[in-house]
PDBML (XML) file of the C-alpha atoms, coordinates in Angstrom:
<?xml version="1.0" encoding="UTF-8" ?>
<PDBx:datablock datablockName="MODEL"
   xmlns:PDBx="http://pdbml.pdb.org/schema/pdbx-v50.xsd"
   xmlns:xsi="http://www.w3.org/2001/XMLSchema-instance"
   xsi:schemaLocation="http://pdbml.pdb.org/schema/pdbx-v50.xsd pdbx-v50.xsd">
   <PDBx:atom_siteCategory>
      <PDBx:atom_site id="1">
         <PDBx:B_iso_or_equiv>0.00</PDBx:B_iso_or_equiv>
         <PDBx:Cartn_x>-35.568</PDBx:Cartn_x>
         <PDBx:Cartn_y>16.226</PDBx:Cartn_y>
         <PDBx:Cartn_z>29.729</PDBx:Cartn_z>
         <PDBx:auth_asym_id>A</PDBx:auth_asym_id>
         <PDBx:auth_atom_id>CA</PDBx:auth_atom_id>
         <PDBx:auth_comp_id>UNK</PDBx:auth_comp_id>
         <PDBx:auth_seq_id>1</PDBx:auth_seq_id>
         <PDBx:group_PDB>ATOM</PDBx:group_PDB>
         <PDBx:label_alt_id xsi:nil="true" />
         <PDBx:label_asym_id>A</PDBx:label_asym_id>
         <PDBx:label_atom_id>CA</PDBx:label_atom_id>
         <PDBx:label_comp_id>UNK</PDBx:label_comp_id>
         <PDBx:label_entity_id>1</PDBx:label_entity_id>
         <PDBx:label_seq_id>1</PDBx:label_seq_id>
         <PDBx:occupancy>1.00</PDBx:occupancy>
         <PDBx:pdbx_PDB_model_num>1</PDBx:pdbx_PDB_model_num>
         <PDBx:type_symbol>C</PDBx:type_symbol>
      </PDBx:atom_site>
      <PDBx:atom_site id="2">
         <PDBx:B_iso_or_equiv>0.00</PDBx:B_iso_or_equiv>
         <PDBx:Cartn_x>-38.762</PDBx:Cartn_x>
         <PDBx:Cartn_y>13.591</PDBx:Cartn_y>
         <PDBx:Cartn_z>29.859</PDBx:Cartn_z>
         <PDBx:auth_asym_id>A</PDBx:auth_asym_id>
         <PDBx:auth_atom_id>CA</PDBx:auth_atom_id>
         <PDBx:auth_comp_id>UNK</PDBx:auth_comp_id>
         <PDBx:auth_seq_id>2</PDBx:auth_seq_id>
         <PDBx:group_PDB>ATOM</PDBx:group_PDB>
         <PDBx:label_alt_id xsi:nil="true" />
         <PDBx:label_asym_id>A</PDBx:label_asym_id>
         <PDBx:label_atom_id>CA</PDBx:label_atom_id>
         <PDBx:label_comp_id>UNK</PDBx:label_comp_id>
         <PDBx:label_entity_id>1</PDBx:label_entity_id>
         <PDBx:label_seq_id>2</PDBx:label_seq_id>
         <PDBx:occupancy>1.00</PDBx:occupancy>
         <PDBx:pdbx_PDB_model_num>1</PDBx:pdbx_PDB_model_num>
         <PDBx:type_symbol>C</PDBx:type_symbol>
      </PDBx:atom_site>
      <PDBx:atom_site id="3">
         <PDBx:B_iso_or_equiv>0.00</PDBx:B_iso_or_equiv>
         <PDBx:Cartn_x>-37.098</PDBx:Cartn_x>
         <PDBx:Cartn_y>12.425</PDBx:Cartn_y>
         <PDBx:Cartn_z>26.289</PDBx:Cartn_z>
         <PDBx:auth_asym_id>A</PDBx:auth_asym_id>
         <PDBx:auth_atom_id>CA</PDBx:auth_atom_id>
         <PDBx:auth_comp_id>UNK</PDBx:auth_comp_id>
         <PDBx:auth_seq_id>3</PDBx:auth_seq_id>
         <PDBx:group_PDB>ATOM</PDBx:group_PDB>
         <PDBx:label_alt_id xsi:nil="true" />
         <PDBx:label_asym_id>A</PDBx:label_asym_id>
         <PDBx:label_atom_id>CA</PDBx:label_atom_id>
         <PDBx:label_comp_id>UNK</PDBx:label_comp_id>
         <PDBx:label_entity_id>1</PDBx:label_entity_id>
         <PDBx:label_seq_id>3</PDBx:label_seq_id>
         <PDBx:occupancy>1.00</PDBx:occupancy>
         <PDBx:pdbx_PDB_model_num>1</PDBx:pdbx_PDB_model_num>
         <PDBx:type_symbol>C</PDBx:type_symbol>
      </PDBx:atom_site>
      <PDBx:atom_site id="4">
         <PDBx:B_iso_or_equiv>0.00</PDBx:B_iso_or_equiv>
         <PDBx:Cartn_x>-33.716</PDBx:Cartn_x>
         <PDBx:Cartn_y>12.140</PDBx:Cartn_y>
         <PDBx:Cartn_z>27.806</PDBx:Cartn_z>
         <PDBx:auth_asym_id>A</PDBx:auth_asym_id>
         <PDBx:auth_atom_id>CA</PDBx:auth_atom_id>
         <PDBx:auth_comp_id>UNK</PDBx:auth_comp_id>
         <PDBx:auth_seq_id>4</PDBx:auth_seq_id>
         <PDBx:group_PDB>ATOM</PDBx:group_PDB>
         <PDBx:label_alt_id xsi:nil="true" />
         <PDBx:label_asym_id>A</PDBx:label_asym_id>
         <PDBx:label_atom_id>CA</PDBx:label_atom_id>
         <PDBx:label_comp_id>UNK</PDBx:label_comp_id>
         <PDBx:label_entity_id>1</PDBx:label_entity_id>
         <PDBx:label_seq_id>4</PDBx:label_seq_id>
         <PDBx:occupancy>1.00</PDBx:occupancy>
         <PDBx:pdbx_PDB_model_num>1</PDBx:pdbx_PDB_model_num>
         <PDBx:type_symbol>C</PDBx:type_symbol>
      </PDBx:atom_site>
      <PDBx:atom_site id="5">
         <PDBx:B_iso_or_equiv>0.00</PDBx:B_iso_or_equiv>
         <PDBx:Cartn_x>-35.394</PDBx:Cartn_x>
         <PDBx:Cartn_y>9.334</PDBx:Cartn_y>
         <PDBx:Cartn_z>30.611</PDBx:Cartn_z>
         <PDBx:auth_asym_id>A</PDBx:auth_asym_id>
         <PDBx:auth_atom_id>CA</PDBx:auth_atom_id>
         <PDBx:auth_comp_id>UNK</PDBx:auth_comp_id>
         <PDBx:auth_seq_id>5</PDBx:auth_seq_id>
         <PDBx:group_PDB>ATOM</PDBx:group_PDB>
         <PDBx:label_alt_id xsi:nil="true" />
         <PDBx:label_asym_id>A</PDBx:label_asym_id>
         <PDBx:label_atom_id>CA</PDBx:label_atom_id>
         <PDBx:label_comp_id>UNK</PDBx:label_comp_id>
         <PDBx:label_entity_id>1</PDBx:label_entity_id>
         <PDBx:label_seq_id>5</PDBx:label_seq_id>
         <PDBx:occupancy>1.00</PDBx:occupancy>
         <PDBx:pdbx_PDB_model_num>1</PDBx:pdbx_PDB_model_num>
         <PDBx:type_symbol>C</PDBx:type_symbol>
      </PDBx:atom_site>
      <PDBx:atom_site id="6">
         <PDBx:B_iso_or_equiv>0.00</PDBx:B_iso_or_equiv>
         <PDBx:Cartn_x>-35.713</PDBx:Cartn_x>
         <PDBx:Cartn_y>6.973</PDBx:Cartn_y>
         <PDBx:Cartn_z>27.550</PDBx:Cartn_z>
         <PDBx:auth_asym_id>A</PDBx:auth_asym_id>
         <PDBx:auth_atom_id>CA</PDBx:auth_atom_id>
         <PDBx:auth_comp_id>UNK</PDBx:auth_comp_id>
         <PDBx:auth_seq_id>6</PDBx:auth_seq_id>
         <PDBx:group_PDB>ATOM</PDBx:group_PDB>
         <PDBx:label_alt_id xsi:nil="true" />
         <PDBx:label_asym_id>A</PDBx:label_asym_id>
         <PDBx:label_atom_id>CA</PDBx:label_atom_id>
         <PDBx:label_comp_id>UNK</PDBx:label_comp_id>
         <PDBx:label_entity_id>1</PDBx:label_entity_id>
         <PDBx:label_seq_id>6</PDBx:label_seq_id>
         <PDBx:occupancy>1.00</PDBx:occupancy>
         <PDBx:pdbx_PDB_model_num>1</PDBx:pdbx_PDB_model_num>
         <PDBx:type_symbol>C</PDBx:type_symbol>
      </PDBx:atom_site>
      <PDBx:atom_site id="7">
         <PDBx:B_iso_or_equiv>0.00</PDBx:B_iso_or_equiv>
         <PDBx:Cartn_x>-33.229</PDBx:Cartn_x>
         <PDBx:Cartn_y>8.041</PDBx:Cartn_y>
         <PDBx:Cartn_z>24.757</PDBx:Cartn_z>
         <PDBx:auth_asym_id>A</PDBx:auth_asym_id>
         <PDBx:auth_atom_id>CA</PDBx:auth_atom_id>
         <PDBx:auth_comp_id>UNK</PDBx:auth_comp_id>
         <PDBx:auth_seq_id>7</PDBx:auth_seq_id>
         <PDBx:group_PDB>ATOM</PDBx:group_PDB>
         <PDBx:label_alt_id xsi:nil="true" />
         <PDBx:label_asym_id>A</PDBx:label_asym_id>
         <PDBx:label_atom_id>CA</PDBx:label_atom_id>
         <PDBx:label_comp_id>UNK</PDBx:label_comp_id>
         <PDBx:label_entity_id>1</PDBx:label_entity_id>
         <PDBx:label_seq_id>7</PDBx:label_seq_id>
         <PDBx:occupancy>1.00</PDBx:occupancy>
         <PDBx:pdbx_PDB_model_num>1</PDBx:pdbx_PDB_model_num>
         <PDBx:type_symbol>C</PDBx:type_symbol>
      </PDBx:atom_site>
      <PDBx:atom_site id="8">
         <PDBx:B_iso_or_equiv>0.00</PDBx:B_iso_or_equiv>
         <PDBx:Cartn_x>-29.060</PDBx:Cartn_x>
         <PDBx:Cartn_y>8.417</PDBx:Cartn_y>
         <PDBx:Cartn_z>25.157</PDBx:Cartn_z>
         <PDBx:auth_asym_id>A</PDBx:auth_asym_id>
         <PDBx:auth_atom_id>CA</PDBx:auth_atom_id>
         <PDBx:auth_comp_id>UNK</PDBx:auth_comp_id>
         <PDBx:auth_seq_id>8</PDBx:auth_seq_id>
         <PDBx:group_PDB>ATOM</PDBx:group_PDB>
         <PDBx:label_alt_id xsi:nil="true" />
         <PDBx:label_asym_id>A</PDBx:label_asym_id>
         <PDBx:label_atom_id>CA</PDBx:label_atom_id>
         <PDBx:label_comp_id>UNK</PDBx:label_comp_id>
         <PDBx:label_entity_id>1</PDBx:label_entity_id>
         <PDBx:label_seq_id>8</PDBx:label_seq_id>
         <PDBx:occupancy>1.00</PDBx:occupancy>
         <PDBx:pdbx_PDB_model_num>1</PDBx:pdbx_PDB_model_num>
         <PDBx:type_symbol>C</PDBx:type_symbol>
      </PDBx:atom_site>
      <PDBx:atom_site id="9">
         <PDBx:B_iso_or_equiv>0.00</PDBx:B_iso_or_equiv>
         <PDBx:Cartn_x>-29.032</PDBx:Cartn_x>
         <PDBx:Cartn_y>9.576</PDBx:Cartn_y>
         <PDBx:Cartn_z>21.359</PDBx:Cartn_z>
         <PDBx:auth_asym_id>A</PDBx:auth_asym_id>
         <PDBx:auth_atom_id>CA</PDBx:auth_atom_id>
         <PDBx:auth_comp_id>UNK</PDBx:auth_comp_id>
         <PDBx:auth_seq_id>9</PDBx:auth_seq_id>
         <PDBx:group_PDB>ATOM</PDBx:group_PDB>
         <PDBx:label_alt_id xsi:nil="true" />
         <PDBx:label_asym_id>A</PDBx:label_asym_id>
         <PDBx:label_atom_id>CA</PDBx:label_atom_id>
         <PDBx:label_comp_id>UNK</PDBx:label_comp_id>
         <PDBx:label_entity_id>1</PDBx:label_entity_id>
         <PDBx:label_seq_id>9</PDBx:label_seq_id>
         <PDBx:occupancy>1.00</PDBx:occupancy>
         <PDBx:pdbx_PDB_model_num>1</PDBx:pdbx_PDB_model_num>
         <PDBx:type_symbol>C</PDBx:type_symbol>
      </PDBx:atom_site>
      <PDBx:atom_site id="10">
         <PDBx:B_iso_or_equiv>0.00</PDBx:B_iso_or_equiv>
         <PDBx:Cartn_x>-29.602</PDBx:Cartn_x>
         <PDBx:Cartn_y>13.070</PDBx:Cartn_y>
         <PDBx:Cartn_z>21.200</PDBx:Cartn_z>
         <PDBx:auth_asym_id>A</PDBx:auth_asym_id>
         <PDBx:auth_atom_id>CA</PDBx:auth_atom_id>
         <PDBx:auth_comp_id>UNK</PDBx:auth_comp_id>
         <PDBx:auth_seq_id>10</PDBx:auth_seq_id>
         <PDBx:group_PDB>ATOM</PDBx:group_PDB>
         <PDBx:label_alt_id xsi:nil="true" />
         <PDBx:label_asym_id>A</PDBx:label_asym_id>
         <PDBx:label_atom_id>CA</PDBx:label_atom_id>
         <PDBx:label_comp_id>UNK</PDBx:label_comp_id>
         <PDBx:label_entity_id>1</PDBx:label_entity_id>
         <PDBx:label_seq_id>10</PDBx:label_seq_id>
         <PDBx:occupancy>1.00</PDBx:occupancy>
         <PDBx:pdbx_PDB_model_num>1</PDBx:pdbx_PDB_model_num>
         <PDBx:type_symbol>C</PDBx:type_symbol>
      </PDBx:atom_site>
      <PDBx:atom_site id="11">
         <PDBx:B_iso_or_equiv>0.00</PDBx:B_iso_or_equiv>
         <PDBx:Cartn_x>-29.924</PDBx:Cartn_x>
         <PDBx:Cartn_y>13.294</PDBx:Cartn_y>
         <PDBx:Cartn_z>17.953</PDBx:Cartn_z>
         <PDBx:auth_asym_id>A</PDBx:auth_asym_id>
         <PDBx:auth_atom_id>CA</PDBx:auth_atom_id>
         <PDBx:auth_comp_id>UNK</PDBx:auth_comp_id>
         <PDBx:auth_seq_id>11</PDBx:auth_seq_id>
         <PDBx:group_PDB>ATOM</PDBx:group_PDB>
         <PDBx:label_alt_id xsi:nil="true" />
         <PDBx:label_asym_id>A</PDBx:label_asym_id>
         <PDBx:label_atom_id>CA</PDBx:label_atom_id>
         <PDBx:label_comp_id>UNK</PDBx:label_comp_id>
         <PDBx:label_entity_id>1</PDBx:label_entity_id>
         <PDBx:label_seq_id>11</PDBx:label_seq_id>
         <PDBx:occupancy>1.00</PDBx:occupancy>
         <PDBx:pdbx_PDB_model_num>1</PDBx:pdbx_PDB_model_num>
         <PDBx:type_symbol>C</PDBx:type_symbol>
      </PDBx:atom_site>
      <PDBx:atom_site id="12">
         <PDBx:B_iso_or_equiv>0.00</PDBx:B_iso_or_equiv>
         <PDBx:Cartn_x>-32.389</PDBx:Cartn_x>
         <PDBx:Cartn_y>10.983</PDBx:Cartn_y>
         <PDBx:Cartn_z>18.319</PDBx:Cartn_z>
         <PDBx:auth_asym_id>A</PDBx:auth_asym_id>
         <PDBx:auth_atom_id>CA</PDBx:auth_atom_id>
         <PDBx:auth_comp_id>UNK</PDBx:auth_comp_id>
         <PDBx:auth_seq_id>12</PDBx:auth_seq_id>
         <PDBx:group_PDB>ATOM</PDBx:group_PDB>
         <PDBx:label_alt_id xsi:nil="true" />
         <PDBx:label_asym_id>A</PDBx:label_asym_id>
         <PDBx:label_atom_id>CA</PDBx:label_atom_id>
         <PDBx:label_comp_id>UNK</PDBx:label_comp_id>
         <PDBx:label_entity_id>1</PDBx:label_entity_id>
         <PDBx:label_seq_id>12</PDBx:label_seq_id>
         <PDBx:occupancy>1.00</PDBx:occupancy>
         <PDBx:pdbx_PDB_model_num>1</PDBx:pdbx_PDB_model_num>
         <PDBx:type_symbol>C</PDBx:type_symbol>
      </PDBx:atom_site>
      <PDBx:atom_site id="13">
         <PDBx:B_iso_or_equiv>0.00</PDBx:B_iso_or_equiv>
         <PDBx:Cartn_x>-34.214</PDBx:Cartn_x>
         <PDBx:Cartn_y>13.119</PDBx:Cartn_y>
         <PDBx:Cartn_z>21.230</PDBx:Cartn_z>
         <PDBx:auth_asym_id>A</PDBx:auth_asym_id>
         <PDBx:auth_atom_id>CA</PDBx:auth_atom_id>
         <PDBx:auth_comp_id>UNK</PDBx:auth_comp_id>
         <PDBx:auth_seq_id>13</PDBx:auth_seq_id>
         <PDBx:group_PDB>ATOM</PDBx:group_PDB>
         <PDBx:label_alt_id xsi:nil="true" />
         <PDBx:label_asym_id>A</PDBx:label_asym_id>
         <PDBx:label_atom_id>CA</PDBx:label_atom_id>
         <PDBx:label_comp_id>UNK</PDBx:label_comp_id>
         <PDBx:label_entity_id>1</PDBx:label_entity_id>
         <PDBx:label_seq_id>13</PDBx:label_seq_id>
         <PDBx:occupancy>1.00</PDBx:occupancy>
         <PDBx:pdbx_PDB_model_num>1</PDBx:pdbx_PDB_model_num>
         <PDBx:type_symbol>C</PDBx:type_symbol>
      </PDBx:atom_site>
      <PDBx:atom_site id="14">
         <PDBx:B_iso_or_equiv>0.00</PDBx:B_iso_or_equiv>
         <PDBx:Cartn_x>-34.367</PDBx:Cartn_x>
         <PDBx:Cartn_y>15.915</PDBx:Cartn_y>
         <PDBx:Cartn_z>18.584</PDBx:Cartn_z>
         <PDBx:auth_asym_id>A</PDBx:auth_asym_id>
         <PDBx:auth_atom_id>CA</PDBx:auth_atom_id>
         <PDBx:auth_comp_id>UNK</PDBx:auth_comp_id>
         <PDBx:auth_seq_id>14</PDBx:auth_seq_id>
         <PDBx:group_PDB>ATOM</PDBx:group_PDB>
         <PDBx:label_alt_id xsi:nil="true" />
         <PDBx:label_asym_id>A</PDBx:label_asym_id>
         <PDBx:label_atom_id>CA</PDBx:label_atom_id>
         <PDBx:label_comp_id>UNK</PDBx:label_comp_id>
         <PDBx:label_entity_id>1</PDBx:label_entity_id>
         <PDBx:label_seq_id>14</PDBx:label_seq_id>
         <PDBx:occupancy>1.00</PDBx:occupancy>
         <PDBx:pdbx_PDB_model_num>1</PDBx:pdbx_PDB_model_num>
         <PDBx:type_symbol>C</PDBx:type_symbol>
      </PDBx:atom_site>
      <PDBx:atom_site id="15">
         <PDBx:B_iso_or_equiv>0.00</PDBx:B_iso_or_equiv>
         <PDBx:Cartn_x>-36.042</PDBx:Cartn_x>
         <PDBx:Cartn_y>14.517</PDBx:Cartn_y>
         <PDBx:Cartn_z>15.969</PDBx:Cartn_z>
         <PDBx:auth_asym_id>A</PDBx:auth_asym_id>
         <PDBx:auth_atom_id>CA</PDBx:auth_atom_id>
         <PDBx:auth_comp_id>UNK</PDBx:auth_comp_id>
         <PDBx:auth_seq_id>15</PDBx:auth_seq_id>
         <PDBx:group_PDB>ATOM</PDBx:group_PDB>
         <PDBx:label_alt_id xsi:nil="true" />
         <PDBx:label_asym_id>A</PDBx:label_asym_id>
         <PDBx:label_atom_id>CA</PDBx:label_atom_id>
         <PDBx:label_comp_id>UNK</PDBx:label_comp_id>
         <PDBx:label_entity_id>1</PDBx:label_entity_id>
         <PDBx:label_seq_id>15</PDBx:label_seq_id>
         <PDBx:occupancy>1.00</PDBx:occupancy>
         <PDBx:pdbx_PDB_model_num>1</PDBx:pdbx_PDB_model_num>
         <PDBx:type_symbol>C</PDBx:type_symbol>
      </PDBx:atom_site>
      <PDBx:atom_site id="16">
         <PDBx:B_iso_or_equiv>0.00</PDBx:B_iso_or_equiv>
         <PDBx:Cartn_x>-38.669</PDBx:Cartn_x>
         <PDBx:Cartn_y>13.333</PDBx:Cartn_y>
         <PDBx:Cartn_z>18.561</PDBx:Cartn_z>
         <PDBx:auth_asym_id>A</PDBx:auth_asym_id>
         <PDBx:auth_atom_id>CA</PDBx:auth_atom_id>
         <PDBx:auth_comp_id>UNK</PDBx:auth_comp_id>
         <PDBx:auth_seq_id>16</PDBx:auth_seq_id>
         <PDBx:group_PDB>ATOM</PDBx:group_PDB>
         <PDBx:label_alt_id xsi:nil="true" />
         <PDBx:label_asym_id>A</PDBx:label_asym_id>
         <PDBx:label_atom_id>CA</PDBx:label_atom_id>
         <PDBx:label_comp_id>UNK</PDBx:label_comp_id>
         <PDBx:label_entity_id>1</PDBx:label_entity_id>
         <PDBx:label_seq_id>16</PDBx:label_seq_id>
         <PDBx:occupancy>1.00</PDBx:occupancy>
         <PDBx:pdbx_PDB_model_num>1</PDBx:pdbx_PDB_model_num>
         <PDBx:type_symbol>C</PDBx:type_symbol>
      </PDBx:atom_site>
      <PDBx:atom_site id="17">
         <PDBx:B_iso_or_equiv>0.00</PDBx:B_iso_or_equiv>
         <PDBx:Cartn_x>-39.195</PDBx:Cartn_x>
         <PDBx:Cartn_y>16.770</PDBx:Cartn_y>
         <PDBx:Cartn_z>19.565</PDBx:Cartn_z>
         <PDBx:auth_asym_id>A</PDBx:auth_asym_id>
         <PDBx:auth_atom_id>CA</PDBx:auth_atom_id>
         <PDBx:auth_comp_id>UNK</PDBx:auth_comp_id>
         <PDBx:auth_seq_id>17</PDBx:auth_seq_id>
         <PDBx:group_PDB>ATOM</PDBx:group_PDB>
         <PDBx:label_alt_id xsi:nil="true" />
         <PDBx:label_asym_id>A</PDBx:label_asym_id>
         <PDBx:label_atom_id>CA</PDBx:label_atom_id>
         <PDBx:label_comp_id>UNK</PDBx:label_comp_id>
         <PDBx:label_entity_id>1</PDBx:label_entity_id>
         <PDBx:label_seq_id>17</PDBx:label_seq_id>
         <PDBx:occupancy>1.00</PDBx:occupancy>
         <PDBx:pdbx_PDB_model_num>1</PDBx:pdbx_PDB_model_num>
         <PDBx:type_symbol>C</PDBx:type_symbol>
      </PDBx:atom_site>
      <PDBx:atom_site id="18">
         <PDBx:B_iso_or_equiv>0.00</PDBx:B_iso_or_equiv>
         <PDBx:Cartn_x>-39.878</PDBx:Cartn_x>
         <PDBx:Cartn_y>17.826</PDBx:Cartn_y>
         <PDBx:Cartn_z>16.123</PDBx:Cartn_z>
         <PDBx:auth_asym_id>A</PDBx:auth_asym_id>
         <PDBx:auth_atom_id>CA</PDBx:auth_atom_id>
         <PDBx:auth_comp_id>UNK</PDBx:auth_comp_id>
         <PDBx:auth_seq_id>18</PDBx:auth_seq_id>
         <PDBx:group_PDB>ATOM</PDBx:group_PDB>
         <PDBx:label_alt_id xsi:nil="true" />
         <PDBx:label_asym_id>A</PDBx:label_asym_id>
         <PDBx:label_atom_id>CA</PDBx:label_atom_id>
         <PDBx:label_comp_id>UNK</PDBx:label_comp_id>
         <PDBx:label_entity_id>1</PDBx:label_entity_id>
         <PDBx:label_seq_id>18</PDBx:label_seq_id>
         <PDBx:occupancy>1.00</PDBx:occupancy>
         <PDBx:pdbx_PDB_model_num>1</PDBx:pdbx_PDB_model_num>
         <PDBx:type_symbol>C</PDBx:type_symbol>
      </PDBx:atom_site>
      <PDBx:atom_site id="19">
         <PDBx:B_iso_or_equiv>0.00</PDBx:B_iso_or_equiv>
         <PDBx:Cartn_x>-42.737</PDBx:Cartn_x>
         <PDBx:Cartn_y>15.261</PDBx:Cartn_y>
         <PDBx:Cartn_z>16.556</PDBx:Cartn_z>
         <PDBx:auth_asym_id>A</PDBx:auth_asym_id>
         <PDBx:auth_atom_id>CA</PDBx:auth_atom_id>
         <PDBx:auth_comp_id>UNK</PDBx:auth_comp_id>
         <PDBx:auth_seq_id>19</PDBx:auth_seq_id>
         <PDBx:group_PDB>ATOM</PDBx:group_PDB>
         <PDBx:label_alt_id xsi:nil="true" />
         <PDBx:label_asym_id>A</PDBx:label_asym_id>
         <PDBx:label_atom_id>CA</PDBx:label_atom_id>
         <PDBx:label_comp_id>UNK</PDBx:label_comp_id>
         <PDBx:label_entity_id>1</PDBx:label_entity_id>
         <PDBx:label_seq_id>19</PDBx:label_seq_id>
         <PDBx:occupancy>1.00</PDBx:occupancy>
         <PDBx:pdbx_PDB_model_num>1</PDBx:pdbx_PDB_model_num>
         <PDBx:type_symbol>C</PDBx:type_symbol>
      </PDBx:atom_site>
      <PDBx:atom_site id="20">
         <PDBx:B_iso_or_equiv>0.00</PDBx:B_iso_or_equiv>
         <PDBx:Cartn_x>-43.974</PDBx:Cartn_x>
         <PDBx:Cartn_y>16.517</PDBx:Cartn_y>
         <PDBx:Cartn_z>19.188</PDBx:Cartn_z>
         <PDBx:auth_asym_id>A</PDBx:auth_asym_id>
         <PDBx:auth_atom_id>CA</PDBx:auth_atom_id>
         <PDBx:auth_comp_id>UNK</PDBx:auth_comp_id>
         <PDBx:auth_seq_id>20</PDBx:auth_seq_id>
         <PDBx:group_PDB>ATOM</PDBx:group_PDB>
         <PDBx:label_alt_id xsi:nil="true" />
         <PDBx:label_asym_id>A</PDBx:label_asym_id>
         <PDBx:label_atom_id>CA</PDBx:label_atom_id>
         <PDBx:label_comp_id>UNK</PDBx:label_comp_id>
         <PDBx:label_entity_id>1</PDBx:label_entity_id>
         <PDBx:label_seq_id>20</PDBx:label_seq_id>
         <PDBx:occupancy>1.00</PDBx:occupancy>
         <PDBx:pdbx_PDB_model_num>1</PDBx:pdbx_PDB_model_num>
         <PDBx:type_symbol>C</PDBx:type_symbol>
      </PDBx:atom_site>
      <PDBx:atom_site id="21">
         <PDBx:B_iso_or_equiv>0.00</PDBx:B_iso_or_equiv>
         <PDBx:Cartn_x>-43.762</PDBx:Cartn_x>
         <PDBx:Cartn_y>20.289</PDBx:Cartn_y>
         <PDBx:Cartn_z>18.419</PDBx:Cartn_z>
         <PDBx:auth_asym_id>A</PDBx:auth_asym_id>
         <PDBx:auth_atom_id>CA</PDBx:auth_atom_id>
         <PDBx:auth_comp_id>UNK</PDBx:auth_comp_id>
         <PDBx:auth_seq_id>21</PDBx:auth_seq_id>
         <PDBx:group_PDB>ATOM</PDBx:group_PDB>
         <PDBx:label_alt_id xsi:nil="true" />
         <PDBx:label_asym_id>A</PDBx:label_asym_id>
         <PDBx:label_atom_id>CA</PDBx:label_atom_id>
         <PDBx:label_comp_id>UNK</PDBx:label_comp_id>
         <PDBx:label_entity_id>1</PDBx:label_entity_id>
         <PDBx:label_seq_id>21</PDBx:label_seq_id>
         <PDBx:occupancy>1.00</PDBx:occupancy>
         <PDBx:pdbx_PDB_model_num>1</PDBx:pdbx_PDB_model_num>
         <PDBx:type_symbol>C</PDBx:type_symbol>
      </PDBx:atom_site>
      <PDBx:atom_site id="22">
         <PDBx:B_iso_or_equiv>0.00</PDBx:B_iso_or_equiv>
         <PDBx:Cartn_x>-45.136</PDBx:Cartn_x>
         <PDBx:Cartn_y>19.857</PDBx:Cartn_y>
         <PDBx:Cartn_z>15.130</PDBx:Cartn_z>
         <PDBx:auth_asym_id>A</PDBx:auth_asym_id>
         <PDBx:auth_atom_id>CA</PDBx:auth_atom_id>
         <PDBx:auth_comp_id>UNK</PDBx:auth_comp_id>
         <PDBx:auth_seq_id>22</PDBx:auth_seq_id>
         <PDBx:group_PDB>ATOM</PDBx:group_PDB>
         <PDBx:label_alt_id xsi:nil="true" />
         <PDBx:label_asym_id>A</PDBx:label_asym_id>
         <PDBx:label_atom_id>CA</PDBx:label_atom_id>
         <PDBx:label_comp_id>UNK</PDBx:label_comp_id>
         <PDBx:label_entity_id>1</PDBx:label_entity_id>
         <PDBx:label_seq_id>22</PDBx:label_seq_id>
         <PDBx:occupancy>1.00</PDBx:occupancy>
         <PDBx:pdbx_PDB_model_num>1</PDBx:pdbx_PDB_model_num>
         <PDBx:type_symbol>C</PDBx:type_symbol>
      </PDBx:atom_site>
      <PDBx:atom_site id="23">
         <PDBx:B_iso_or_equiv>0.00</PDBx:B_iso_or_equiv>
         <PDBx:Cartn_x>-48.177</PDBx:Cartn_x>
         <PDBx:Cartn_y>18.038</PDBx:Cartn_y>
         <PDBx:Cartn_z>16.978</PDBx:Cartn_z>
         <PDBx:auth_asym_id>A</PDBx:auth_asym_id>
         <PDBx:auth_atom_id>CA</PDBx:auth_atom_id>
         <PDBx:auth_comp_id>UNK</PDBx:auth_comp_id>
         <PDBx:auth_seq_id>23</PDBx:auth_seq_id>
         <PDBx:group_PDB>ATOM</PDBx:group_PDB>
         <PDBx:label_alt_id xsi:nil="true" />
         <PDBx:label_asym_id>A</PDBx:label_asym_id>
         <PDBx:label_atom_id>CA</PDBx:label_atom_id>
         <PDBx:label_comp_id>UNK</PDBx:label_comp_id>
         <PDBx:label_entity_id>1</PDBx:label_entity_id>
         <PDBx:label_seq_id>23</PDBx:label_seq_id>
         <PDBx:occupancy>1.00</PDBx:occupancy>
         <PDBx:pdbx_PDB_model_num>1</PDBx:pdbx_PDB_model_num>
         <PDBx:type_symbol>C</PDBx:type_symbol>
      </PDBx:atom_site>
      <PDBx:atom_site id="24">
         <PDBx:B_iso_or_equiv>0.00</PDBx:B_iso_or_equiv>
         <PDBx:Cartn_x>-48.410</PDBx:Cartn_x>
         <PDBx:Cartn_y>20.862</PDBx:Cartn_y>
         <PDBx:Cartn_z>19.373</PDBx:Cartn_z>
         <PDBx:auth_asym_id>A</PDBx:auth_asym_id>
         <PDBx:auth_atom_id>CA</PDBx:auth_atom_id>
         <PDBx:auth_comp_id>UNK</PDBx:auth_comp_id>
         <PDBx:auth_seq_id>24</PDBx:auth_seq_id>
         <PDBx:group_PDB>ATOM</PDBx:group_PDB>
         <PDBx:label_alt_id xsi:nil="true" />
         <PDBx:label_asym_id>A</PDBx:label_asym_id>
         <PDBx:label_atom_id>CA</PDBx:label_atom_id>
         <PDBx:label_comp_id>UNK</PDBx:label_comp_id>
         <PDBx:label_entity_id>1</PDBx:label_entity_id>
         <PDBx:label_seq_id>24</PDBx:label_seq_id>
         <PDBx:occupancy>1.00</PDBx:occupancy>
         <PDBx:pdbx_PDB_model_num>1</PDBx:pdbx_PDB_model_num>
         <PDBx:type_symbol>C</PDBx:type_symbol>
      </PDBx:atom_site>
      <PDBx:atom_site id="25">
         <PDBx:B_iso_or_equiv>0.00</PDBx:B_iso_or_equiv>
         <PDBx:Cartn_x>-48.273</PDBx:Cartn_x>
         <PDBx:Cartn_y>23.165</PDBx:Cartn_y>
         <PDBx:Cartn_z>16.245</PDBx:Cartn_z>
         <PDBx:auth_asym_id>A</PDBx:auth_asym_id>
         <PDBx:auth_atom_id>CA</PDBx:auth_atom_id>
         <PDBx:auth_comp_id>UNK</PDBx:auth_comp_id>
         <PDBx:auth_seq_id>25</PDBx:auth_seq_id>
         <PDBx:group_PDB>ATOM</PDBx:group_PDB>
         <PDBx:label_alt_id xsi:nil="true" />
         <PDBx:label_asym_id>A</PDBx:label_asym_id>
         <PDBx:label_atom_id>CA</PDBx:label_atom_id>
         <PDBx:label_comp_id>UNK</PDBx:label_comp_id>
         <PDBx:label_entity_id>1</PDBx:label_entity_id>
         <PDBx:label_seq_id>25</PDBx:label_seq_id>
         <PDBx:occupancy>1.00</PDBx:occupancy>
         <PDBx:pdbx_PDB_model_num>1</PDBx:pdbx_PDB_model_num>
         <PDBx:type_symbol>C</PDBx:type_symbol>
      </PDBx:atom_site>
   </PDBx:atom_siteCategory>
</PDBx:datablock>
């Protein structure tokens, strides 16, 4: 939902969540 405040692709949103997962990770 933070993602969503600056991207209307979701398929973009996705692969930033990978991102940020994989950072977490």
């Amino acid at each position: 939902h933070f993602l969503e405040r600056f991207f209307s692709n979701y398929g973009i949103i996705i692969l930033i969540v990978v991102i940020v997962i994989r950072l977490i990770l």
